[in-house]
C-alpha atoms as a PDB file:
ATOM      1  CA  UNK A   1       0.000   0.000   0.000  1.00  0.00           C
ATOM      2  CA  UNK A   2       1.731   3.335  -0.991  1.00  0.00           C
ATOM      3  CA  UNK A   3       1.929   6.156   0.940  1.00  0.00           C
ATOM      4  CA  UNK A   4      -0.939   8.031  -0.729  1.00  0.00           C
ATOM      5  CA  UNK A   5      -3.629   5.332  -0.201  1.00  0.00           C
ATOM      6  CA  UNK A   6      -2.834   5.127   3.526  1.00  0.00           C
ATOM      7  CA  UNK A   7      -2.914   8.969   3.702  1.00  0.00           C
ATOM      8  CA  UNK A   8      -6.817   8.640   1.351  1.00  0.00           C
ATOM      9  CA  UNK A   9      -7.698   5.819   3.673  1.00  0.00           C
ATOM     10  CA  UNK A  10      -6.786   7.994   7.379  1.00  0.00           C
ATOM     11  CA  UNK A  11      -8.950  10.613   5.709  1.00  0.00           C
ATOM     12  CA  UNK A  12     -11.633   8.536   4.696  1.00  0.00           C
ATOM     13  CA  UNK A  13     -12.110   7.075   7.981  1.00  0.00           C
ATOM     14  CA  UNK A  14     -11.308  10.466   9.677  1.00  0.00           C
ATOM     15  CA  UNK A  15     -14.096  11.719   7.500  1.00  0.00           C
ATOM     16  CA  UNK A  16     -16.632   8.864   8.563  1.00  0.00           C
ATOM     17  CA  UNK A  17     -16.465   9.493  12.172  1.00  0.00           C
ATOM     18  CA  UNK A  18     -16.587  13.457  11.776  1.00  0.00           C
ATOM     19  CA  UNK A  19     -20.628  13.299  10.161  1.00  0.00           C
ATOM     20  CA  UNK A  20     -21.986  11.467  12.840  1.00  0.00           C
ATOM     21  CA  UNK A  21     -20.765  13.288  15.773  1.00  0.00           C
ATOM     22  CA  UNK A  22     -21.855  16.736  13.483  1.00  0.00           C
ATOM     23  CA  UNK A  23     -25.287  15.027  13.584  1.00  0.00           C
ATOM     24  CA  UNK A  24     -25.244  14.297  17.040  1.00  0.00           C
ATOM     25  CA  UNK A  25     -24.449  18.061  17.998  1.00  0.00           C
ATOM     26  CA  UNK A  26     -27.355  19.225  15.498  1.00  0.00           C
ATOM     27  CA  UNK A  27     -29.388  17.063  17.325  1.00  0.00           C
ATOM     28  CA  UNK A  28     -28.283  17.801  20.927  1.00  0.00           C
ATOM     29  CA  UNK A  29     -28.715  21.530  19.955  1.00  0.00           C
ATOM     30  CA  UNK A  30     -32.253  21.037  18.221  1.00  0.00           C
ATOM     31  CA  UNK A  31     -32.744  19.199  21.781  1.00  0.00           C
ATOM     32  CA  UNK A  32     -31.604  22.528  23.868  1.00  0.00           C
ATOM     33  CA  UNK A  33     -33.305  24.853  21.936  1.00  0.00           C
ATOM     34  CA  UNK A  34     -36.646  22.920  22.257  1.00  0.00           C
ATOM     35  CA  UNK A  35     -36.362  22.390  25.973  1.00  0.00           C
ATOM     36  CA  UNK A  36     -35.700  26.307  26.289  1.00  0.00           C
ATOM     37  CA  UNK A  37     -38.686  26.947  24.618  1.00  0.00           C
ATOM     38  CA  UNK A  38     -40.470  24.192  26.901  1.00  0.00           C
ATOM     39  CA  UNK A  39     -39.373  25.747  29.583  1.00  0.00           C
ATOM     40  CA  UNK A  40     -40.635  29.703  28.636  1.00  0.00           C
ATOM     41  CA  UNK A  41     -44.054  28.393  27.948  1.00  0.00           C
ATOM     42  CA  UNK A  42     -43.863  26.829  30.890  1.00  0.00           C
ATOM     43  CA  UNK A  43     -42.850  30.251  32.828  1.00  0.00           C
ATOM     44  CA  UNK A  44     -45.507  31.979  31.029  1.00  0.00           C
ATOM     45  CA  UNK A  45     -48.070  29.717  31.865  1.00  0.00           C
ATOM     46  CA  UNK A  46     -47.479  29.341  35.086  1.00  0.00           C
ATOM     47  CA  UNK A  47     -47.396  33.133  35.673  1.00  0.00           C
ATOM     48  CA  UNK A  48     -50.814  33.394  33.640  1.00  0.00           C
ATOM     49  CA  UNK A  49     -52.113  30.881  36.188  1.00  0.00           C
ATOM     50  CA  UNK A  50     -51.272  32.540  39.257  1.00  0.00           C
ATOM     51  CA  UNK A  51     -52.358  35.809  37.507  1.00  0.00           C
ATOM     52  CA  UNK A  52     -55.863  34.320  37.322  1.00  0.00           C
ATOM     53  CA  UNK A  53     -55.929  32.318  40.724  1.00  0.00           C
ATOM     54  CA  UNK A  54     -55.035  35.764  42.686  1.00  0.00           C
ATOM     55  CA  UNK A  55     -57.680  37.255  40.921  1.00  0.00           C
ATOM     56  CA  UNK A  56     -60.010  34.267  41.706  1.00  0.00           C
ATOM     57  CA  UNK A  57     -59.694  35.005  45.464  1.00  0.00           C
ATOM     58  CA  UNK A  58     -59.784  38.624  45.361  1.00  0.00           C
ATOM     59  CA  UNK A  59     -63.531  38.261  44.593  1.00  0.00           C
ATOM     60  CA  UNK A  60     -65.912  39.801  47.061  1.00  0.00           C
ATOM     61  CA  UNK A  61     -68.712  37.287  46.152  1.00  0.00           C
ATOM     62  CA  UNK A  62     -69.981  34.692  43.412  1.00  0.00           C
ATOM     63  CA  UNK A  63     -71.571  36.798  41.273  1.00  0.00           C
ATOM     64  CA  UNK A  64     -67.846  38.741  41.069  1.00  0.00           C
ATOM     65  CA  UNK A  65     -66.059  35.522  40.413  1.00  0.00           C
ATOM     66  CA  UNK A  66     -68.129  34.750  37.284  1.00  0.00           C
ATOM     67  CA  UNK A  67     -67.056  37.801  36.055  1.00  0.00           C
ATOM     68  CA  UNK A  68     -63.561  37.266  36.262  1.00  0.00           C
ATOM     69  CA  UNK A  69     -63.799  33.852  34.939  1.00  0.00           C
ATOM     70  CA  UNK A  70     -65.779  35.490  32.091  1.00  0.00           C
ATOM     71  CA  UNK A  71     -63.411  38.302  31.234  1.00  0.00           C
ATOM     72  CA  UNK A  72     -60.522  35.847  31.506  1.00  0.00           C
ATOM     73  CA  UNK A  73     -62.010  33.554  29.230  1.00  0.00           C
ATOM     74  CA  UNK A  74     -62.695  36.586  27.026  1.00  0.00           C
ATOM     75  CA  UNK A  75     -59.104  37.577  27.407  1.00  0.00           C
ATOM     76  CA  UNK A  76     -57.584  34.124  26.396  1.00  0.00           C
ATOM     77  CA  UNK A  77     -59.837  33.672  23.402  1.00  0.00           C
ATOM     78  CA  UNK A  78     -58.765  37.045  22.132  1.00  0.00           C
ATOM     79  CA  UNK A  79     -54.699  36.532  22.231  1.00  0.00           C
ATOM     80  CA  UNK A  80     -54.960  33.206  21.175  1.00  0.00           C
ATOM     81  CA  UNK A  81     -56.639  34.608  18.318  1.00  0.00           C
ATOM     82  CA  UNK A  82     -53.429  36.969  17.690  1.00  0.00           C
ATOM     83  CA  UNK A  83     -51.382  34.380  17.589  1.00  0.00           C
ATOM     84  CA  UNK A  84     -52.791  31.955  14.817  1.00  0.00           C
ATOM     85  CA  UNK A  85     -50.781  32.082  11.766  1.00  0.00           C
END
């Protein structure tokens, strides 16, 4: 085997183990960047639901709490509406 073939067949192999591990990070950053965007709507949704429960028990009676769940449900329809493509 000449010099040159050994030197094509290092780089060949050398090449071969190089894609997966590029793969691998793709996929490991794919992974990260979902799991920080798991983690914001999970912020925002639990600060929307402690937005709503302290409003809950700031009602004076029944009659008020309807109309917080009413308006809230009003709210939520409305900027879920914004957001559809």
């Amino acid at each position: 085997m000449s010099s040159l073939d050994l030197e094509q067949s290092v780089a060949a192999q050398k090449a071969s183990l190089e894609d997966p591990f590029d793969i691998l990070n793709k996929a490991l950053e794919s992974i990260e960047k979902l799991t920080s965007l798991s983690l914001w709507a999970f912020k925002i949704i639990l600060a929307k639901t402690q937005e709503i429960t302290a409003s809950g028990l700031s009602a004076k009676d029944s009659q008020e709490l309807l109309s917080l769940q009413a308006q809230t449900a009003v709210n939520e329809t409305q900027s879920s509406w914004h957001l559809r493509p």
